[in-house]
N, C-alpha and C. Protein backbone atom coordinates (compact mmCIF):
# COMPACT_ATOMS: atom_id res chain seq x y z
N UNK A 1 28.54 -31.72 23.32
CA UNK A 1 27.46 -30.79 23.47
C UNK A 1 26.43 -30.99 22.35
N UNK A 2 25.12 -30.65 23.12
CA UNK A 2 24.13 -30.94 21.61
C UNK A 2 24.19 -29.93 20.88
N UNK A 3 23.37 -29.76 19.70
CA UNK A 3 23.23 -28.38 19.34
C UNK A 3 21.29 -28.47 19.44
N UNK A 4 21.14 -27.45 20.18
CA UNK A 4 19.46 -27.02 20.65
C UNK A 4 18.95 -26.18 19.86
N UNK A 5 19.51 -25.39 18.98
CA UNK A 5 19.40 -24.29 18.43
C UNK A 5 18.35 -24.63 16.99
N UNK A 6 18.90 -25.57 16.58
CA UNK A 6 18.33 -26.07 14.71
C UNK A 6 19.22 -25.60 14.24
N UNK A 7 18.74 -25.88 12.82
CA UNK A 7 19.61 -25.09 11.58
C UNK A 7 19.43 -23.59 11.65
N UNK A 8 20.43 -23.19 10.93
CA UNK A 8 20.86 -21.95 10.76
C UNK A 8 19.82 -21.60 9.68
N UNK A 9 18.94 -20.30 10.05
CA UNK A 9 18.55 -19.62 8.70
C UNK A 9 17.07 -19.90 9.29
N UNK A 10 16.68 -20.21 10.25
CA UNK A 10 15.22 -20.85 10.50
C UNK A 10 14.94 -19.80 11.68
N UNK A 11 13.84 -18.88 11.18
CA UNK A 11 12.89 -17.91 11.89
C UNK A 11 12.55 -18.08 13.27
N UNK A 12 12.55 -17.16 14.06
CA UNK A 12 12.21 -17.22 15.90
C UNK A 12 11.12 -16.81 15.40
N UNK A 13 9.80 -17.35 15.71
CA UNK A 13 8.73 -17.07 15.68
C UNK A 13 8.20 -15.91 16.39
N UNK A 14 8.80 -15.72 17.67
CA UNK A 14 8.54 -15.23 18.95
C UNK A 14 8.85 -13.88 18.69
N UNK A 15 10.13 -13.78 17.62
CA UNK A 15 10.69 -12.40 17.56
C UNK A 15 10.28 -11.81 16.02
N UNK A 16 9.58 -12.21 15.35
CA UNK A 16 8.61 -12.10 14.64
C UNK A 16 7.59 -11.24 15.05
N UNK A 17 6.72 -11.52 16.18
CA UNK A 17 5.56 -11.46 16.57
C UNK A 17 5.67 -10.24 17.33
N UNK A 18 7.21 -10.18 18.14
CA UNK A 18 6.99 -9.03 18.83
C UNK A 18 7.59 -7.60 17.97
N UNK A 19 7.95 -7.92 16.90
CA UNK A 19 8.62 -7.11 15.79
C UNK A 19 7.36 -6.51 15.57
N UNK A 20 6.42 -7.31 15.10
CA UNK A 20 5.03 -7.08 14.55
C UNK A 20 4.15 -6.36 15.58
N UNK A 21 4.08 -6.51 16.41
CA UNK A 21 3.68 -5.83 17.90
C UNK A 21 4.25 -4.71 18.15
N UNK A 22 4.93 -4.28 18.09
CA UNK A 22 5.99 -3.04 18.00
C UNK A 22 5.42 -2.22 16.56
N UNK A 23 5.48 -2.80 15.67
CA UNK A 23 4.86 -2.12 14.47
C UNK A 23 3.44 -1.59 14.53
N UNK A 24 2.82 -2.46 15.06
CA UNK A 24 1.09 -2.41 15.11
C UNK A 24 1.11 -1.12 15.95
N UNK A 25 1.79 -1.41 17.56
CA UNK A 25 1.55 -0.06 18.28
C UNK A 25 2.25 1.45 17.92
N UNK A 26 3.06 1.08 16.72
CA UNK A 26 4.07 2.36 16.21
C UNK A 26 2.98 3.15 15.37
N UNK A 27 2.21 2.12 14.27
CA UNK A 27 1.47 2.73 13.03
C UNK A 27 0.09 3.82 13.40
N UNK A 28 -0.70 3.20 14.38
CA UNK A 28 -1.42 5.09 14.74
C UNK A 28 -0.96 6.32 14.66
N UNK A 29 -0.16 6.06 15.57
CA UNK A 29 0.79 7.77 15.23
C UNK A 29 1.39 8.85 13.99
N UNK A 30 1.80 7.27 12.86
CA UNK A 30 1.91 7.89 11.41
C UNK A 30 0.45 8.07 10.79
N UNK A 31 0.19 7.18 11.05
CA UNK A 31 -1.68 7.38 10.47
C UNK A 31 -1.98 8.61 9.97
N UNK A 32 -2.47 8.89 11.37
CA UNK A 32 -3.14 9.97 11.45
C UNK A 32 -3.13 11.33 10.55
N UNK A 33 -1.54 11.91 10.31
CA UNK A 33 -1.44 12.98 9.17
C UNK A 33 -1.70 12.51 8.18
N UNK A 34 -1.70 11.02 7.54
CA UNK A 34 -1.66 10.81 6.30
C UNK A 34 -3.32 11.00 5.93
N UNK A 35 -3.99 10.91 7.06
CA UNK A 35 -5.56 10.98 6.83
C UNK A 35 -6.27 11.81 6.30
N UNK A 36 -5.58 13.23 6.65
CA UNK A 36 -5.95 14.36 6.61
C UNK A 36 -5.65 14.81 5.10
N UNK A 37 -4.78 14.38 4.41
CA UNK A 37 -3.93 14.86 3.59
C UNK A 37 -4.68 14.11 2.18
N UNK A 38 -5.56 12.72 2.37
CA UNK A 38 -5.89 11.78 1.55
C UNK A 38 -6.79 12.55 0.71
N UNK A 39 -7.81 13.40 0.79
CA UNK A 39 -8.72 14.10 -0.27
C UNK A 39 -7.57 14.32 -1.20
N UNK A 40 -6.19 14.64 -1.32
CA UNK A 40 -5.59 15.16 -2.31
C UNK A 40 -5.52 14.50 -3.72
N UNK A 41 -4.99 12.92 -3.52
CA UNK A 41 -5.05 11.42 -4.14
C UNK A 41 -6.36 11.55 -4.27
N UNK A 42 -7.66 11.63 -4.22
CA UNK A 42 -8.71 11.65 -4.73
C UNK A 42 -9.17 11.99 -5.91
N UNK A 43 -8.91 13.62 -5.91
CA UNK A 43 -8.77 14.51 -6.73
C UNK A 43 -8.45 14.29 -7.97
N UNK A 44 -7.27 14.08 -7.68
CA UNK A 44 -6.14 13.37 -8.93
C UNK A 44 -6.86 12.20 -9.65
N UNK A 45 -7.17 11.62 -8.49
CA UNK A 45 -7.84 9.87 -9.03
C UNK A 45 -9.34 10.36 -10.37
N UNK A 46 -9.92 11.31 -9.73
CA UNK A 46 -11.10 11.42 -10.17
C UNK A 46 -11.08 12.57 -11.82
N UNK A 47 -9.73 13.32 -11.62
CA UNK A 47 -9.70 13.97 -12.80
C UNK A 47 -8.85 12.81 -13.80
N UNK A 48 -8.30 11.71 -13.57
CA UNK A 48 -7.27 10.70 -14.26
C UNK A 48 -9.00 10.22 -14.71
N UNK A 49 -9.57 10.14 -14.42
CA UNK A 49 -10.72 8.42 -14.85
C UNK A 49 -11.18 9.53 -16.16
N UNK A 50 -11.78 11.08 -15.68
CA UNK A 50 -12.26 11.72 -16.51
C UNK A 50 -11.73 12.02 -18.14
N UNK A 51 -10.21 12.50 -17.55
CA UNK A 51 -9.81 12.12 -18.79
C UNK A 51 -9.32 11.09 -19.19
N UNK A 52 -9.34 9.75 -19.00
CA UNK A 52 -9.16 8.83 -19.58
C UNK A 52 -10.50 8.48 -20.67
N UNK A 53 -11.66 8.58 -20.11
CA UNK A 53 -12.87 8.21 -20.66
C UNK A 53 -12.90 9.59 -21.70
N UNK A 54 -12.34 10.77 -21.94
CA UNK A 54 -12.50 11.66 -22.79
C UNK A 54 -11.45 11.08 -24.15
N UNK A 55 -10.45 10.82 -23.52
CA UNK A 55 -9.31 10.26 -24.17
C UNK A 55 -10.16 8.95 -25.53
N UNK A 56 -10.50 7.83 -24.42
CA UNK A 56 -11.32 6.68 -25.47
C UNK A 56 -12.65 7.51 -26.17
N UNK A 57 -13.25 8.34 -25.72
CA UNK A 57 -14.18 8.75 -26.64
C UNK A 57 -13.58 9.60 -27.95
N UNK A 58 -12.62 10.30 -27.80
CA UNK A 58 -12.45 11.16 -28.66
C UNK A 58 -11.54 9.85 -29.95
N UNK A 59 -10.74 8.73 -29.55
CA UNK A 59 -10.41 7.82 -30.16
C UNK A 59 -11.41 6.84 -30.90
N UNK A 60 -12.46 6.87 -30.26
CA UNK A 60 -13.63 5.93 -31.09
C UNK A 60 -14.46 7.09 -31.85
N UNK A 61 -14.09 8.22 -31.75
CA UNK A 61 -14.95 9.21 -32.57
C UNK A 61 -14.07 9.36 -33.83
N UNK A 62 -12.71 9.44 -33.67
CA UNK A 62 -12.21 9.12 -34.84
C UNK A 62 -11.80 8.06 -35.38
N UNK A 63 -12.16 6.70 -35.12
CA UNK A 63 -12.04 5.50 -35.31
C UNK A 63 -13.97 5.35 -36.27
N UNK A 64 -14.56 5.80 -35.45
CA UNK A 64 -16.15 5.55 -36.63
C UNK A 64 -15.58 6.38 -37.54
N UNK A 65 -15.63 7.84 -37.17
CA UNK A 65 -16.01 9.00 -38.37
C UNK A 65 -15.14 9.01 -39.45
């Protein structure tokens, strides 16, 4: 008998693709709440930069003075 198969350990392309296809049509459905919810991470993002830049100023104010 031959062996048709290949080596062991070597990827089905095919079942790859439909793994990935399955995923693609799964991910809308989670989406969507996470959308709603995203201003929160913003927030956060935008008070982190503020005080970071308060942080280096108040360090170079006592680094001149």
């Amino acid at each position: 008998m031959a062996n048709n198969q290949g080596p062991q350990g070597t990827n089905d392309p095919a079942g790859s693709t439909q793994m990935f296809r399955a995923f693609v049509d799964d991910a809308p459905q989670t989406r969507q709440p996470a959308a709603a919810a995203s201003s929160g991470p913003r927030v956060g993002l935008i008070v982190g930069i503020v005080a970071a830049v308060v942080i280096v100023a108040a360090v170079a104010w006592l680094a001149l003075g």
